[in-house]
Protein backbone atom coordinates (compact mmCIF):
# COMPACT_ATOMS: atom_id res chain seq x y z
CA UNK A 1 -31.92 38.10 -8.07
CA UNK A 2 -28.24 37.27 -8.20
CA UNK A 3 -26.98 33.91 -10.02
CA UNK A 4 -24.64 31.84 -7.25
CA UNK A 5 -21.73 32.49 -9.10
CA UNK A 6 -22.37 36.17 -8.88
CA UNK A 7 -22.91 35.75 -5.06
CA UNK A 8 -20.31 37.66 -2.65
CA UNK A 9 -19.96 36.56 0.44
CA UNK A 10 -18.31 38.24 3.69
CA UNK A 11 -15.28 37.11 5.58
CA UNK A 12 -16.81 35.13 8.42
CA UNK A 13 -19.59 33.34 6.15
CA UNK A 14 -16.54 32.30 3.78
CA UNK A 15 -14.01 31.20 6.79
CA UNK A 16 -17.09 29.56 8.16
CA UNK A 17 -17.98 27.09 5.32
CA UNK A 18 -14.68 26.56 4.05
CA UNK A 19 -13.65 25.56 7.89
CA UNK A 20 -10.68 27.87 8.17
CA UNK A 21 -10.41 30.81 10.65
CA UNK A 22 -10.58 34.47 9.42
CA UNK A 23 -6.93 34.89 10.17
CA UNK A 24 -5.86 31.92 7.87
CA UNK A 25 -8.49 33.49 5.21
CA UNK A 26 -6.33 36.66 5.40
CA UNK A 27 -3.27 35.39 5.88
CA UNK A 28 -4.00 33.45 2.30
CA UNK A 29 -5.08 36.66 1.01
CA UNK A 30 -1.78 38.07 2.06
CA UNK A 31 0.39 34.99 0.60
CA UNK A 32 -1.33 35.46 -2.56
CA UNK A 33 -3.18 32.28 -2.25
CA UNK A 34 -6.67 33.78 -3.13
CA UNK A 35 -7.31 37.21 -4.74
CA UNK A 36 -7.85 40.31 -2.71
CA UNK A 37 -11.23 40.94 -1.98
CA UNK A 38 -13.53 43.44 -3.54
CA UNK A 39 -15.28 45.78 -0.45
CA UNK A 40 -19.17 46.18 -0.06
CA UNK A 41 -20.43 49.93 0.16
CA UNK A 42 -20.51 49.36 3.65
CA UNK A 43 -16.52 48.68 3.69
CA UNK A 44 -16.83 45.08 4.18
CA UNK A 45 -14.88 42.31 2.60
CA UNK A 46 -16.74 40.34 0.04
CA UNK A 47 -15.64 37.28 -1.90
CA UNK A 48 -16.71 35.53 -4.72
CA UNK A 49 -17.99 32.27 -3.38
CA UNK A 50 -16.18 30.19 -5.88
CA UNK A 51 -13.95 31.36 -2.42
CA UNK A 52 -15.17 28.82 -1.02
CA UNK A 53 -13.91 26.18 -3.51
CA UNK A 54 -10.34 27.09 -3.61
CA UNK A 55 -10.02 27.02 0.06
CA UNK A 56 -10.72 23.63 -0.28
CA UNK A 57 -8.60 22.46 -2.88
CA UNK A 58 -5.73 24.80 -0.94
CA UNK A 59 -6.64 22.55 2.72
CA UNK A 60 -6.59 18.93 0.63
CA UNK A 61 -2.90 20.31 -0.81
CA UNK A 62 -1.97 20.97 2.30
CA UNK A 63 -3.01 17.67 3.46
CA UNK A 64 -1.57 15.69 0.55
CA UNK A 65 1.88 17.57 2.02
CA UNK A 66 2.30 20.11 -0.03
CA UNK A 67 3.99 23.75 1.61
CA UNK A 68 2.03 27.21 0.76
CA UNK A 69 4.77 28.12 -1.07
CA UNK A 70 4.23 24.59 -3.01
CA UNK A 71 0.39 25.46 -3.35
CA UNK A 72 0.46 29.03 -4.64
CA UNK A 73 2.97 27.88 -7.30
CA UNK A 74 0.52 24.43 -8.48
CA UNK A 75 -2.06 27.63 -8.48
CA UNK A 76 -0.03 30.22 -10.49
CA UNK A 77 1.09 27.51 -12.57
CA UNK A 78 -3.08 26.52 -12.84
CA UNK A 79 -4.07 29.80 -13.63
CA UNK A 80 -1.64 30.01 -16.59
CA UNK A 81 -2.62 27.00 -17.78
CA UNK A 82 -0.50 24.22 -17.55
CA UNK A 83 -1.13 22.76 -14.54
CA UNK A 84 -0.77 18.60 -15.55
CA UNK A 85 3.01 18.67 -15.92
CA UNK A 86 3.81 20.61 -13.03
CA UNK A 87 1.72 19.16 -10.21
CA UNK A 88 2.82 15.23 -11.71
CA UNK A 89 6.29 16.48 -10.73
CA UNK A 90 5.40 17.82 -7.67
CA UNK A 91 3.42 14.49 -6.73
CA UNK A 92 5.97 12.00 -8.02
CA UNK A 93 8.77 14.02 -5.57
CA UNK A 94 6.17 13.92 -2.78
CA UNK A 95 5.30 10.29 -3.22
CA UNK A 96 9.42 9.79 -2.96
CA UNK A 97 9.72 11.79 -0.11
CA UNK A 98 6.42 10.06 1.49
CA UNK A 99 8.15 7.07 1.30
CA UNK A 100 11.35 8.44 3.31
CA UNK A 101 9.30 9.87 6.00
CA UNK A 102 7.16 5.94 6.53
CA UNK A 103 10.86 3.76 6.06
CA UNK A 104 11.78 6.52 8.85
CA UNK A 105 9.03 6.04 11.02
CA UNK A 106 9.18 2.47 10.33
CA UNK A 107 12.73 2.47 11.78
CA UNK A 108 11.35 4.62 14.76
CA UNK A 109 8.29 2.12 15.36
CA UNK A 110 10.14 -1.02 15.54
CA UNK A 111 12.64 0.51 17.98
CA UNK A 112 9.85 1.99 19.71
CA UNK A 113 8.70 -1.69 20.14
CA UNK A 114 11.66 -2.95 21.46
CA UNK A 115 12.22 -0.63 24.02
CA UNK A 116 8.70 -1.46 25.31
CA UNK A 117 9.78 -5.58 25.09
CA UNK A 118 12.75 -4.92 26.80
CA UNK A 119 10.92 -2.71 29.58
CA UNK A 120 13.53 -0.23 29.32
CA UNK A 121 12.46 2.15 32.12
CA UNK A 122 14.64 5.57 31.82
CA UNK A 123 16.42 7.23 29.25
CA UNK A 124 19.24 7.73 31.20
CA UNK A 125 19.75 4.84 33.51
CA UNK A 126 17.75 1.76 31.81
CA UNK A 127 18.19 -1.13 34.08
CA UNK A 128 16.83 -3.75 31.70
CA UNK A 129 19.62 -5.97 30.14
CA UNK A 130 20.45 -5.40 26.68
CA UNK A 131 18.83 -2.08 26.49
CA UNK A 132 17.84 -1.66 22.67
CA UNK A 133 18.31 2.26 23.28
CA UNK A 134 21.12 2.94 25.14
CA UNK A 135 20.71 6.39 25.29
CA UNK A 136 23.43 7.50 28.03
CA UNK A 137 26.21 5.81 25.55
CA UNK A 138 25.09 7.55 22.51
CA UNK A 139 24.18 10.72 24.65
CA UNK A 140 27.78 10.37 25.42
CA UNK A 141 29.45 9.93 22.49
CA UNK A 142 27.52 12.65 20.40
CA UNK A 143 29.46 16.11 20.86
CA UNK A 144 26.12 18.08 19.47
């Protein structure tokens, strides 16, 4: 009998409980996210289901807002060893750039909200006074 961690599993039963798609499990394979998988006598794919894991911590990256490109780095980095500095850098410039992305949405919200006080009705022709967004003027104005 086989210890867990000696345990391969095939594509579909990894994609399945990691709660990616097979094509996303390859395409990581391909990106050089998660190591190229050994093949069964049969000729299927089998993984070590520590697989399994790493998907995982590669989705909650992802999440957190970190690229692929960001993620297989953090991992490189990781497997070399000296993950700690690296990823508080990373963190610290995604907490800063976090913070640009709410102060913008902030600024989006609030205008957002005035539009709906005003009852602005159209983009183009808003017939409520004091439109908060006149977008004809600025439509006008911008040569883009």
């Amino acid at each position: 009998m086989h210890d867990i961690e000696n345990r391969r599993l095939r594509t579909g039963e990894v994609a399945a409980r990691a709660g990616v798609n097979i094509q996303t499990l390859r395409y990581y394979e391909r990106r050089g996210l998660i190591a190229e998988p050994q093949r069964s006598p049969g000729g299927h794919r089998t993984y070590p289901a520590d697989t399994v894991t790493l998907l995982g911590v590669i989705k909650a990256a992802q999440r957190l807002g970190f690229t692929l490109n960001e993620v297989a780095e953090l991992l490189d980095t990781g497997r070399r060893g000296h993950p700690t500095r690296d990823l508080k850098a990373r963190a610290t410039e995604k907490i800063t750039e976090v913070d640009r992305k709410i102060a913008d949405l902030t600024t989006i919200r609030d205008a957002l909200r005035k539009v709906v006080a005003a009852g602005c009705d159209s983009l183009t022709h808003c017939t409520c006074h004091d439109c908060p967004l006149p977008f004809a003027e600025l439509a006008e104005g911008d040569p883009r």
